[in-house]
Structures are given as C-alpha cells and as structure tokens.
Protein backbone atom coordinates (compact mmCIF):
# COMPACT_ATOMS: atom_id res chain seq x y z
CA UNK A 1 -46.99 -113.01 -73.50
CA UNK A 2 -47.94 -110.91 -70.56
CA UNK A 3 -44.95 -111.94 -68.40
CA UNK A 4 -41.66 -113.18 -68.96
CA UNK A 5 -38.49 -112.95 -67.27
CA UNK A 6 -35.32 -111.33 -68.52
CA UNK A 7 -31.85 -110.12 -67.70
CA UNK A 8 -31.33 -105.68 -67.02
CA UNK A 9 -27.69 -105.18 -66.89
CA UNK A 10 -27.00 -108.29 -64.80
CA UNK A 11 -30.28 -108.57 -63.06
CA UNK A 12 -33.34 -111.22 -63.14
CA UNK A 13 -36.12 -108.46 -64.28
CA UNK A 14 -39.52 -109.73 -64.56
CA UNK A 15 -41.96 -107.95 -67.93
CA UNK A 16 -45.45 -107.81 -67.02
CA UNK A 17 -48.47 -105.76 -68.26
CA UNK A 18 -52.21 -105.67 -68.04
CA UNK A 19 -54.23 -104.02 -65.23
CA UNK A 20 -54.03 -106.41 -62.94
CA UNK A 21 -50.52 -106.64 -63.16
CA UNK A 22 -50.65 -103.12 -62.59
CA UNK A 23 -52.91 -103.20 -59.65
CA UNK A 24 -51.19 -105.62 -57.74
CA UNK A 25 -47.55 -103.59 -58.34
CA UNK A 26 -48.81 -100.53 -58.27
CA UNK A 27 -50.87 -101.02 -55.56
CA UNK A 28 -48.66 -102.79 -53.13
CA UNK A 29 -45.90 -100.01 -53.24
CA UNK A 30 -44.30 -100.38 -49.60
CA UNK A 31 -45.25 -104.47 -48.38
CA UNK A 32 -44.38 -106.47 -51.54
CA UNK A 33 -42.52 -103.97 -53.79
CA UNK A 34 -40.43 -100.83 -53.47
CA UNK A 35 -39.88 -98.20 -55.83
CA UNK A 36 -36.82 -98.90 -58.44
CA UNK A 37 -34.32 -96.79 -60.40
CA UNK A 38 -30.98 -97.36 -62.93
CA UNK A 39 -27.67 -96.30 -60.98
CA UNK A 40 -27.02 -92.88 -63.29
CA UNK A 41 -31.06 -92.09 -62.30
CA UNK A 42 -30.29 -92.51 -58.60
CA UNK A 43 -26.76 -90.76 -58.72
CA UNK A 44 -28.08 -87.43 -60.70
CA UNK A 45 -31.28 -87.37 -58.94
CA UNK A 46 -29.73 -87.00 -55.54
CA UNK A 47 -30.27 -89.17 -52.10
CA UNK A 48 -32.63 -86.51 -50.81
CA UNK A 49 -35.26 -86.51 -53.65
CA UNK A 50 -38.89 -87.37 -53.55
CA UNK A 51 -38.52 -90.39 -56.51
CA UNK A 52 -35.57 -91.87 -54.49
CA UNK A 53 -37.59 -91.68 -50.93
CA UNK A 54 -39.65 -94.52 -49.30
CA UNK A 55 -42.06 -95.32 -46.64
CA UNK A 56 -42.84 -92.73 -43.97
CA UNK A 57 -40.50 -90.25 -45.75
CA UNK A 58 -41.89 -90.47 -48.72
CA UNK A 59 -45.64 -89.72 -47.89
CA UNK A 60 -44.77 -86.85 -45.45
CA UNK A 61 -42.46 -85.16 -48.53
CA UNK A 62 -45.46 -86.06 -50.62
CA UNK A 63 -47.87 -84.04 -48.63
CA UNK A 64 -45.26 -80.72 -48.54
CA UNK A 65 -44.54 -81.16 -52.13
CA UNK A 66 -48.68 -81.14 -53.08
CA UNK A 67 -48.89 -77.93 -51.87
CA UNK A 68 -47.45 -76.64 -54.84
CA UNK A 69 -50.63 -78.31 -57.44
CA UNK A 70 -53.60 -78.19 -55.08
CA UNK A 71 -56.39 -76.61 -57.69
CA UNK A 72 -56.21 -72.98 -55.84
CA UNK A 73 -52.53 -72.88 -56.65
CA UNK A 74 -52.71 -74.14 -60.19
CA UNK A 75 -55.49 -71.61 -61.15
CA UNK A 76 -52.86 -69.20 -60.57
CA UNK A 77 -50.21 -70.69 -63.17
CA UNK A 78 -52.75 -70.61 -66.03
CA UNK A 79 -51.95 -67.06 -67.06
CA UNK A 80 -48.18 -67.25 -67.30
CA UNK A 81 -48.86 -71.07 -69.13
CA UNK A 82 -50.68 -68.97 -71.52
CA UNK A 83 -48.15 -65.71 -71.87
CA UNK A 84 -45.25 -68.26 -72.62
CA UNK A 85 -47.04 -70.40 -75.04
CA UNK A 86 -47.99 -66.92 -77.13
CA UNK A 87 -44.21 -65.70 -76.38
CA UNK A 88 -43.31 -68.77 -78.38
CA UNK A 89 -45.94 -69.29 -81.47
CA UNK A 90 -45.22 -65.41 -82.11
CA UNK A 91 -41.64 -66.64 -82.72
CA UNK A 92 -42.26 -70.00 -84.38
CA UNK A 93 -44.75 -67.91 -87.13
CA UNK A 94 -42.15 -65.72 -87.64
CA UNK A 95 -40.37 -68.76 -88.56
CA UNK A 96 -42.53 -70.18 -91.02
CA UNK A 97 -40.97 -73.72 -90.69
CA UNK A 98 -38.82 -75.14 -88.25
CA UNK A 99 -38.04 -78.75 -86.04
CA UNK A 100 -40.46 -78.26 -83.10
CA UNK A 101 -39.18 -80.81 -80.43
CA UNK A 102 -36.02 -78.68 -79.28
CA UNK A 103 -38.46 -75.69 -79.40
CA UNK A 104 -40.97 -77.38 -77.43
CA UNK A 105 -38.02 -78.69 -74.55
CA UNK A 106 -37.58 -74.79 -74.52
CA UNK A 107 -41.00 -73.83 -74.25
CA UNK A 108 -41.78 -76.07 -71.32
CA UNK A 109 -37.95 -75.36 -69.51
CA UNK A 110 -39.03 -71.78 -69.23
CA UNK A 111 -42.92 -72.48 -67.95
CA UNK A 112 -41.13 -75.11 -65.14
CA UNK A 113 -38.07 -72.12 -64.63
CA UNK A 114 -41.08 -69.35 -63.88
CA UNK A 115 -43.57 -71.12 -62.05
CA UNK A 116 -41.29 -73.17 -60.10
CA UNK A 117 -38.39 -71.02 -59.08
CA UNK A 118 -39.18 -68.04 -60.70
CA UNK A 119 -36.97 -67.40 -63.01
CA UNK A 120 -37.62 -65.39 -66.22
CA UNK A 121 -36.80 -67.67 -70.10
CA UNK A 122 -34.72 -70.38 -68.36
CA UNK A 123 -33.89 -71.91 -71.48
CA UNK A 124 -31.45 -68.81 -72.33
CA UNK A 125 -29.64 -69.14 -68.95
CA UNK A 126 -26.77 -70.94 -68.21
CA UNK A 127 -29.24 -72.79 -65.78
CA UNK A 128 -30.94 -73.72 -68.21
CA UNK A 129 -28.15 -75.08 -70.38
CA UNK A 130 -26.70 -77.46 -67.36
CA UNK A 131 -30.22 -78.65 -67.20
CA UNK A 132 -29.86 -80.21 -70.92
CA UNK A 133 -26.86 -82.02 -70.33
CA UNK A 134 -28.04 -83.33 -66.53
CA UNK A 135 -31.04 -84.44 -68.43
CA UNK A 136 -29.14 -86.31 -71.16
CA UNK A 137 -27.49 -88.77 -68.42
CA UNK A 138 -30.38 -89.69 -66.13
CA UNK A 139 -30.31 -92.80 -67.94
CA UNK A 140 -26.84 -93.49 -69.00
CA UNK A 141 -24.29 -95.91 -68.26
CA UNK A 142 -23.15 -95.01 -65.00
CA UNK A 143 -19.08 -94.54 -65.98
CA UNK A 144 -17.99 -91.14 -64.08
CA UNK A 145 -15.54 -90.03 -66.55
CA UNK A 146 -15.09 -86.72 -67.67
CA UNK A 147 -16.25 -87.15 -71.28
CA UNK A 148 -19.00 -90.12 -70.89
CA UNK A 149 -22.57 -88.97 -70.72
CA UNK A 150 -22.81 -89.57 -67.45
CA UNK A 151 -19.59 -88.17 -66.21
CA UNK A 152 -20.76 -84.45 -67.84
CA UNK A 153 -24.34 -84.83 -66.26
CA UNK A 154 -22.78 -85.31 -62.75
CA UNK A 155 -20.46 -82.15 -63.18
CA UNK A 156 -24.06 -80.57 -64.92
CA UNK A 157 -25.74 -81.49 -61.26
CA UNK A 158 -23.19 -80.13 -59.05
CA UNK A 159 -23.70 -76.39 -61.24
CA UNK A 160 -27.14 -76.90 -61.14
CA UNK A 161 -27.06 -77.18 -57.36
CA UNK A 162 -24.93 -74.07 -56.59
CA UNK A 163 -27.17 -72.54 -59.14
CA UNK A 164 -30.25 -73.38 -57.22
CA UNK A 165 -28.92 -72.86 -53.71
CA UNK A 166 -27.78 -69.07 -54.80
CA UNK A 167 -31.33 -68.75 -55.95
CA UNK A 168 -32.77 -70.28 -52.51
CA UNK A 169 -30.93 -68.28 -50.79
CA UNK A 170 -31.85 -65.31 -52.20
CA UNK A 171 -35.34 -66.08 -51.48
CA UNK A 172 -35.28 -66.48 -48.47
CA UNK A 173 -33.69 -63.30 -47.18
CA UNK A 174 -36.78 -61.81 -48.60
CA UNK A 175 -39.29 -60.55 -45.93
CA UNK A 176 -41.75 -62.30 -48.66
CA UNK A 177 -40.88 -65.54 -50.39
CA UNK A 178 -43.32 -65.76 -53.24
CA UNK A 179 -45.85 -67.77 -54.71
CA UNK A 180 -44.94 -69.56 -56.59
CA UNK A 181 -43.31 -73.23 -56.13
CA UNK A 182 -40.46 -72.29 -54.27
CA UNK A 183 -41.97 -69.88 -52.40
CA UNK A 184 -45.06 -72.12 -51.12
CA UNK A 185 -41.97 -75.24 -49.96
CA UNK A 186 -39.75 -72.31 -48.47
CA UNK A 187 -42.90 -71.96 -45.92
CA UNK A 188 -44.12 -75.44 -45.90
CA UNK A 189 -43.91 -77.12 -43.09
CA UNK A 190 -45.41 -80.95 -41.83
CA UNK A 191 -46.78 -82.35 -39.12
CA UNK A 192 -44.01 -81.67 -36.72
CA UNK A 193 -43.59 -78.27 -37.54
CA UNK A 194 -40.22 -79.12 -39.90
CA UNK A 195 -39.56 -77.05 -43.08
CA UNK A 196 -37.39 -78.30 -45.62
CA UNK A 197 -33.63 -78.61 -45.56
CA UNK A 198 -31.84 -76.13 -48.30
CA UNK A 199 -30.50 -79.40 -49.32
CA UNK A 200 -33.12 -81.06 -49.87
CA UNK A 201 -35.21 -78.47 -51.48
CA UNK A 202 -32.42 -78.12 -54.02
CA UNK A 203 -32.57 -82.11 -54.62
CA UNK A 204 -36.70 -81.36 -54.49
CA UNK A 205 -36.88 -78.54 -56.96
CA UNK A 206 -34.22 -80.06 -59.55
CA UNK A 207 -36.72 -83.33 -59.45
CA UNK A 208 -39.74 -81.10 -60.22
CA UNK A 209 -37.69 -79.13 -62.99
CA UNK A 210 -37.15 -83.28 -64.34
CA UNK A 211 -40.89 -83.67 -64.31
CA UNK A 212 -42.27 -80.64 -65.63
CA UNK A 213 -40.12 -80.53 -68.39
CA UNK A 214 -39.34 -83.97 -69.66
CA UNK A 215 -42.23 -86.32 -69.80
CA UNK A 216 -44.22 -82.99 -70.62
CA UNK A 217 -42.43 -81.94 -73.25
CA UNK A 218 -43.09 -85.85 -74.86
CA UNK A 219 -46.92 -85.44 -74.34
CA UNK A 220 -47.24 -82.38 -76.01
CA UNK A 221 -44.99 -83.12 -79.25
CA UNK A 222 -47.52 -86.20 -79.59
CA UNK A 223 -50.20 -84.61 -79.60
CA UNK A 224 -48.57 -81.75 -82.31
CA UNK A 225 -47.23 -84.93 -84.22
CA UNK A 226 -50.62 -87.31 -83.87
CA UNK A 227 -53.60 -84.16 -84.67
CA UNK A 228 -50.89 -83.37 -87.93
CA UNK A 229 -51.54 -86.62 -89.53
CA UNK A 230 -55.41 -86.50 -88.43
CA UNK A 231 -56.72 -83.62 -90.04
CA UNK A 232 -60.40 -84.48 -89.59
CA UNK A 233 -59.86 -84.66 -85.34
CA UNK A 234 -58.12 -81.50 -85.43
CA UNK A 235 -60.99 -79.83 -87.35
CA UNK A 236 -63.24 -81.20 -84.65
CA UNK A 237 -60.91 -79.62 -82.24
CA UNK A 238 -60.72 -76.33 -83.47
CA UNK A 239 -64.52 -76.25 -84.08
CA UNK A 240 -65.40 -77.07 -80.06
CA UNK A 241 -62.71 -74.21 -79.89
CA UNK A 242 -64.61 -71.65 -81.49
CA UNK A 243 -66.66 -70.74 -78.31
CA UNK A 244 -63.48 -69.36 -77.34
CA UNK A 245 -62.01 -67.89 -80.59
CA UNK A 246 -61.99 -64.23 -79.94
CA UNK A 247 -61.48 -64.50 -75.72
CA UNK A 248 -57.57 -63.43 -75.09
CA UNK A 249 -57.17 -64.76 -72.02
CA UNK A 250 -58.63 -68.65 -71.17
CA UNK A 251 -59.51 -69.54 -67.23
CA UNK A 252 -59.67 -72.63 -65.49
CA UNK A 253 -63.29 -72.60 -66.14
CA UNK A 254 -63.16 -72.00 -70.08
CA UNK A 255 -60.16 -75.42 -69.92
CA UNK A 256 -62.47 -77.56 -68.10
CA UNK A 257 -65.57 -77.14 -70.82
CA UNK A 258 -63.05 -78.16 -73.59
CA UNK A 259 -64.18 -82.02 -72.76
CA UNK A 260 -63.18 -83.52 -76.80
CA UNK A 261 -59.85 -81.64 -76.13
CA UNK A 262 -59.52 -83.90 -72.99
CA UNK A 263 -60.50 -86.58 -74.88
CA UNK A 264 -57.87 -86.11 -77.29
CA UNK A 265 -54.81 -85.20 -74.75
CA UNK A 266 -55.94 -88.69 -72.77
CA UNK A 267 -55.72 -90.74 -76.13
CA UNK A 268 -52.50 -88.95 -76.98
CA UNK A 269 -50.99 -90.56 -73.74
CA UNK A 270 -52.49 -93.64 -74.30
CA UNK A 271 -50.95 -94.27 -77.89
CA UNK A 272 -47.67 -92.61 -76.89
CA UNK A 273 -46.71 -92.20 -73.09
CA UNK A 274 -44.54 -90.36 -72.04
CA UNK A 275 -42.98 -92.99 -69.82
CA UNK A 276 -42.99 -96.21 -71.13
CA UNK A 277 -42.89 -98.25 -67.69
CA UNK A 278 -41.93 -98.10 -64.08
CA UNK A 279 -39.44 -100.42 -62.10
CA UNK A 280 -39.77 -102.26 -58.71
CA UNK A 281 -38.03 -104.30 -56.64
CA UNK A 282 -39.24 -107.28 -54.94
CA UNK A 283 -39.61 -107.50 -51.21
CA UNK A 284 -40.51 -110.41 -50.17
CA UNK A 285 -41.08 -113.52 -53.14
CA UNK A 286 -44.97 -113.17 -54.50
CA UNK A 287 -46.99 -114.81 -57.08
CA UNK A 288 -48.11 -112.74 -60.47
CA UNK A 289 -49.88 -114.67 -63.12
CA UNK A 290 -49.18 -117.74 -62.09
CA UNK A 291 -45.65 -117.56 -61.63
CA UNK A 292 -43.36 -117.27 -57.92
CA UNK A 293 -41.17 -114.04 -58.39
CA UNK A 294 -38.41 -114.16 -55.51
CA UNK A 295 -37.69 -111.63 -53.46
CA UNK A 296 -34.83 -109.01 -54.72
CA UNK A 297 -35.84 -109.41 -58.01
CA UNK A 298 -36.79 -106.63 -60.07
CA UNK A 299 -40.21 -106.36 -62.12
CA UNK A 300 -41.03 -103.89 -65.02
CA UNK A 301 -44.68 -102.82 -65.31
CA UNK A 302 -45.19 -101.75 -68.76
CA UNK A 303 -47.21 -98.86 -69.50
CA UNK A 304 -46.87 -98.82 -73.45
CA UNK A 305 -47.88 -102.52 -73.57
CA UNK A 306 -50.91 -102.06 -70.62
CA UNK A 307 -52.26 -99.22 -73.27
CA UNK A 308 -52.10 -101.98 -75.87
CA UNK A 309 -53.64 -104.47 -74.56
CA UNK A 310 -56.40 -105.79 -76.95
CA UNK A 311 -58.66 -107.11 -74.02
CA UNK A 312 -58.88 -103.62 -72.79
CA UNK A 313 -58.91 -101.67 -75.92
CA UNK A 314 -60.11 -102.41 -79.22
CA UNK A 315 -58.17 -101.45 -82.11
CA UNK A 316 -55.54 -100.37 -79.39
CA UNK A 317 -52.61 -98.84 -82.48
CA UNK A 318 -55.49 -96.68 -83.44
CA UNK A 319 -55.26 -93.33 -82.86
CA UNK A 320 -59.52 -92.60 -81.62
CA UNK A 321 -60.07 -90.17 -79.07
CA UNK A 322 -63.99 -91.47 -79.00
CA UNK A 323 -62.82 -94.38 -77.13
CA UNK A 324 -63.03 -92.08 -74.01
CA UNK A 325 -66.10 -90.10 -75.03
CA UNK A 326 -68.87 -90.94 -71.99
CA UNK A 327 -70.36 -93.54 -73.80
CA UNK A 328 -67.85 -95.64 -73.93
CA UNK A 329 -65.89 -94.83 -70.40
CA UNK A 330 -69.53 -95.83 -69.01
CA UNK A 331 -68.70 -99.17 -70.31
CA UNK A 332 -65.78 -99.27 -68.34
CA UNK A 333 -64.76 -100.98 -65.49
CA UNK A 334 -63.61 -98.65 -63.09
CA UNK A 335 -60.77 -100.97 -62.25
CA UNK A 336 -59.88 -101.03 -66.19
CA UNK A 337 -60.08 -97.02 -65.68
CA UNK A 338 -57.58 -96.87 -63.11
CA UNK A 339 -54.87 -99.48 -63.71
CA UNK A 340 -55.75 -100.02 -67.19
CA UNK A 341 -55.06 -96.42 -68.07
CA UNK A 342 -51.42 -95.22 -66.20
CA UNK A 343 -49.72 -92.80 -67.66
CA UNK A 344 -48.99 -91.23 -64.99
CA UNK A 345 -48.23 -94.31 -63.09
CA UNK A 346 -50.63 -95.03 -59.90
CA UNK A 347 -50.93 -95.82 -56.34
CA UNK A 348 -48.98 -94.29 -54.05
CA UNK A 349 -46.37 -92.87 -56.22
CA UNK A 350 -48.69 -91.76 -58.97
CA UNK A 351 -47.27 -88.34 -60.37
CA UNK A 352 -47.61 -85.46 -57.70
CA UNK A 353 -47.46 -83.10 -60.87
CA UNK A 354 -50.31 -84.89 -62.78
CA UNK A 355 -52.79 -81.83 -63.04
CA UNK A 356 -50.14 -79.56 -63.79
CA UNK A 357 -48.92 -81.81 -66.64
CA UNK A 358 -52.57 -81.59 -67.93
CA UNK A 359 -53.04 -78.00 -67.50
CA UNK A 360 -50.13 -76.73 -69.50
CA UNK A 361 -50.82 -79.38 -71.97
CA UNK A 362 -54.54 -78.02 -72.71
CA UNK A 363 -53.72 -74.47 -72.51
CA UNK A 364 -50.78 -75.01 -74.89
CA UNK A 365 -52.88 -77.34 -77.32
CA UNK A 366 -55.81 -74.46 -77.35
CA UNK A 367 -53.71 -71.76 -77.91
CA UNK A 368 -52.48 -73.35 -81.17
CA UNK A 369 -55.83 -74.76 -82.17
CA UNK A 370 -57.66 -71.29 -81.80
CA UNK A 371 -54.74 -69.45 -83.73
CA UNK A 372 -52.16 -71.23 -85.38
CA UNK A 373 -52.24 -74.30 -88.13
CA UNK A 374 -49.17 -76.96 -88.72
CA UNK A 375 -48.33 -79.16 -90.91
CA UNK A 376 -45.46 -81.92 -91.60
CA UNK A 377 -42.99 -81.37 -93.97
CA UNK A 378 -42.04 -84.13 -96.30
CA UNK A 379 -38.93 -86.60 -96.03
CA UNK A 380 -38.46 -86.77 -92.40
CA UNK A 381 -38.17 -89.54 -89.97
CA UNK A 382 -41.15 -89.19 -87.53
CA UNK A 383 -40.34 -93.29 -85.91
CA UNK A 384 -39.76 -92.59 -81.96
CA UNK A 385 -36.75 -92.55 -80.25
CA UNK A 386 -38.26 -93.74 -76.60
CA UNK A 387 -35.56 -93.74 -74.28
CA UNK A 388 -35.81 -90.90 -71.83
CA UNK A 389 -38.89 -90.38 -73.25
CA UNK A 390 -40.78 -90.39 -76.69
CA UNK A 391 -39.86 -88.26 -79.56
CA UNK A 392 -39.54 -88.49 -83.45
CA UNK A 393 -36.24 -89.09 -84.25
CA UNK A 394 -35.70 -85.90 -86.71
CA UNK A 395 -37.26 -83.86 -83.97
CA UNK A 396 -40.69 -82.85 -86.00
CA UNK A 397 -40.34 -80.55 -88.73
CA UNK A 398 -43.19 -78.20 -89.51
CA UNK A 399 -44.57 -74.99 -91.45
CA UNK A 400 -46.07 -73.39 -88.62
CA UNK A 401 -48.42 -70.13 -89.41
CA UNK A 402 -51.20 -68.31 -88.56
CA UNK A 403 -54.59 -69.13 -89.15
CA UNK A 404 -56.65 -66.13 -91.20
CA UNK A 405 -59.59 -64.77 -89.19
C-alpha cells in the first residue's frame, strides 16, 4: 500500500508515497521532520555542507549558495553548456558506436569542473578521477578500510579537498575572482556581512560538483535511452527543432520556446528520476495516513512510487510527454503539480541547482536533436541499476552519427 513500516540497517523506517504524503514531509522540514542521510553520505559529504545543514544555517547557506543559479547568472553558462556538448558529439561521431553512460558522467564532470570552479575538461584531471571513486562510496557501507568502497572514497575526499583548497586559494589572491561559481561564493557574503569559510566552501563546492554531475548525468541518459525506443516523439522533437536548425549558437530565449522539449525532459523525470526518494527523521511522533509514527523514527518519501501513482496519473509506466501538454496540466490540481510531481524534491530543501539541471539538460538534448541521430544496438541489458542513481546496467550502447542536411 501507500505506507508500511520496515527495518534500514537496524532502524524502524516508515515507506510512504502520494502527494499528500509528500506535502506533509516535505512541507514540514524543520517542526515535525529533519533532513536524513546514510552514515558513508554524511561522512564523505563533510559536516560543513549545505545537504548536512539545518535550521537557521541552512536557509542563510541557502541564500549565498543561490547566487550562483539566479536567471542572470545562468544565462551566462548557456554558451560553455553548448561548446562542451559539441566538444563531445564531435568525438562520439567520430566514434560511430560506443556505451554512452561513462561518456555522459564525463560530459557533465567537465560542464560542473568549468562553470563551477573553472577548471578546463575535469574529467582528464586527476581531480576529476578522485571525484569517481568519492562518488562510488556516498552510499556504501560505512567500513573505513583501506580496500572497502568506502574506505577509498574517504582517502578520494581528503585529495579532493587539498585539490580544491589549492584551487581556492589561488583564486583568491587574484585582484579578480571570477564569475563563475566560485568566484560569485568567494564574494558572497549574508546578512551579517560573513563570507564563507575556505572550509566550508571546499565542503560547499564538492556538494555542488555531487549535484551537477550525478543526478544530471541520470536525467539525461533517460532521456537518450527513453526518445531511442520512441522514434515517433523524437521525430516530433526534432521537427519543433527545425526553427532552430541552421542557428549555431542557442540563447536562453531560443530554450524557453522549445515548450514539447520541456514536455519531454519533465516526463523523462517522471518515468525515471533521478533520485528515487528522500529520507527524514522524525521529530516529534505525528500521524500520516492514519497511522502514529514516533518520534526518532525515520520515514522514506518515495519519489519513483509518487510518479506512479495511478490516482494521479493515468497509464503512469507509460512513457507520454502529452500528459503535461497545457491541456492537461490545466486539469491539474496545483497541489497534484507541486507534491505530486518531485523530482527535485520540494519545500524547503527542494534542489538549489534545479534550473541549472534543466538548462544543461535542454541545451544538451537540442544539440543532439538538431544534429546528431542514435540508435540502440542489439543484445544489451538496458534494466536500471538505481542505486546512486538510475542507469542501464550495460551503460547504453549506441551508433551515434550525424544527421545529413
């Protein structure tokens, strides 16, 4: 059913789904709940980073951290988005065929690398390397030996760290610090005229290299994986594209016409998100659906089974994109719009980098659809492996090539 209780590694964990589930979890962050996360999650994130941080703390490191995806900033990210992603078809054509999901981690390492700390094909770097194997413990069994998962993601974090506080450093013995990410939180400052810590902007930056890499990378080998088996929705996405077919460079004004492309990416995340559900812990004993959940408790929200859920989508395992045409989102409740559809989470702690996520996701989706076709090869296994986050389990194998003019 909706709810039922359970055991996570030794603790009473409550399942629940729906939108009010959602809306009274989500939306209660702070009096009855408080944000949750595994052991290994807490250890490699780091005490002094955004996801770990509550209360007060958390909103005022909110508020700094925006600065870096208010609309005037992300305008300026859409032409290096769009140099990367042609940087990397130009490679994959040469190709011809290859398995796209470590090729897509790479693609989106070096977009997070440039726009957040400015650093040129991240991937390639040995930065860029200790990122892979930090990444592959977040949600490990927390045994600190040398040769466990999580004991080489801890050493991974402490590299990554000197690695990031060289680079900080650097920065800011410069009479100018940039724009980009790290340059905008080396001059941030809140309400009582602080700036951030060097040690917490390392723990802040290595959080936002997480986010714009991970979950990202998810959503956009979906959508590669989902319009591949639908030829007739990626014919009506390359035909809304050909308003744009000969224009080299897109702008935020081209992206936000592309409304069935939107369509498309939302439906994407619906069918597969790229997090599957968040955890809270109970502060003080409530009642959800009719049952008394004590305090100290835990309680999973599930996002994969909320976007399933037959009484607020029809057909829900279908992949249709028209289910958020207009029409039908005028149908809506817009409570059923906003906890109904999460997959970015909500409330309080909904994802900072949301808009970003969505603008690297539609400029990389265009630039295929306006030059480049894909296709499946046979014989592969394309079932999900979901834990950190979704992707086939023989890592998508494609022809990729050009389309003819």
């Amino acid at each position: 059913g909706a709810i039922f209780k359970t055991h996570i590694l030794g603790r009473p964990t409550v399942m629940i789904y729906g939108a009010e589930a959602n809306q009274t979890i989500l939306g209660n962050e702070s009096k009855n709940f408080e944000n949750s996360w595994p052991a290994s999650t807490k250890a490699l994130l780091g005490p002094l980073s955004l996801a770990l941080q509550t209360g007060e703390l958390h909103r005022n490191r909110r508020k700094l951290l925006a600065q870096a995806f208010k609309p005037r900033t992300l305008a300026t990210y859409v032409a290096t988005m769009g140099n990367i992603a042609q940087q990397y078809t130009q490679k994959w054509q040469q190709a011809e065929t290859l398995t796209w999901y470590p090729e897509l981690r790479s693609f989106t390492l070096d977009v997070a690398c440039k726009l957040f700390i400015g650093q040129d094909n991240g991937c390639q770097t040995p930065l860029g390397q200790y990122f892979e194997t930090w990444c592959a413990g977040l949600f490990s069994l927390p045994i600190s030996l040398p040769w466990t998962r999580f004991g080489k993601a801890k050493r991974c974090r402490d590299l990554l760290l000197q690695e990031l506080g060289q680079t900080i450093q650097a920065r800011q013995s410069m009479a100018n610090p940039g724009n980009d990410t790290l340059g905008l939180l080396l001059q941030a400052r809140d309400e009582q005229g602080q700036g951030l810590s060097q040690e917490e902007l390392k723990d802040q930056i290595l959080l936002m290299l997480f986010a714009g890499h991970e979950t990202l990378t998810s959503a956009i080998t979906s959508f590669c994986l989902l319009t591949a088996q639908y030829p007739e929705i990626t014919a009506h996405l390359r035909q809304e594209q050909q308003q744009w077919k000969s224009k080299e460079a897109l702008t935020l004004e081209d992206l936000k016409q592309m409304t069935y492309l939107e369509q498309v990416l939302t439906e994407v995340m619906r069918l597969i998100p790229p997090v599957g559900g968040v955890f809270r812990t109970v502060l003080q004993s409530c009642e959800m659906g009719g049952y008394q959940i004590p305090q100290g408790w835990s309680v999973q929200c599930s996002i994969k089974s909320t976007h399933e859920d037959q009484t607020l989508y029809s057909n829900p395992k279908q992949f249709d994109p028209e289910r958020f045409s207009p029409e039908r989102l005028a149908q809506q409740s817009t409570e059923q719009q906003k906890y109904g559809y999460v997959p970015f989470g909500g409330g309080i702690r909904e994802c900072l980098g949301k808009e970003f996520a969505r603008l690297e996701m539609k400029i990389f989706a265009a630039h295929l659809l306006r030059h480049y076709d894909w296709q499946l090869l046979p014989d592969q296994d394309l079932d999900l492996i979901i834990v950190p986050s979704p992707r086939p389990r023989d890592g998508l194998k494609v022809t990729f090539k050009a389309l003819s003019e």
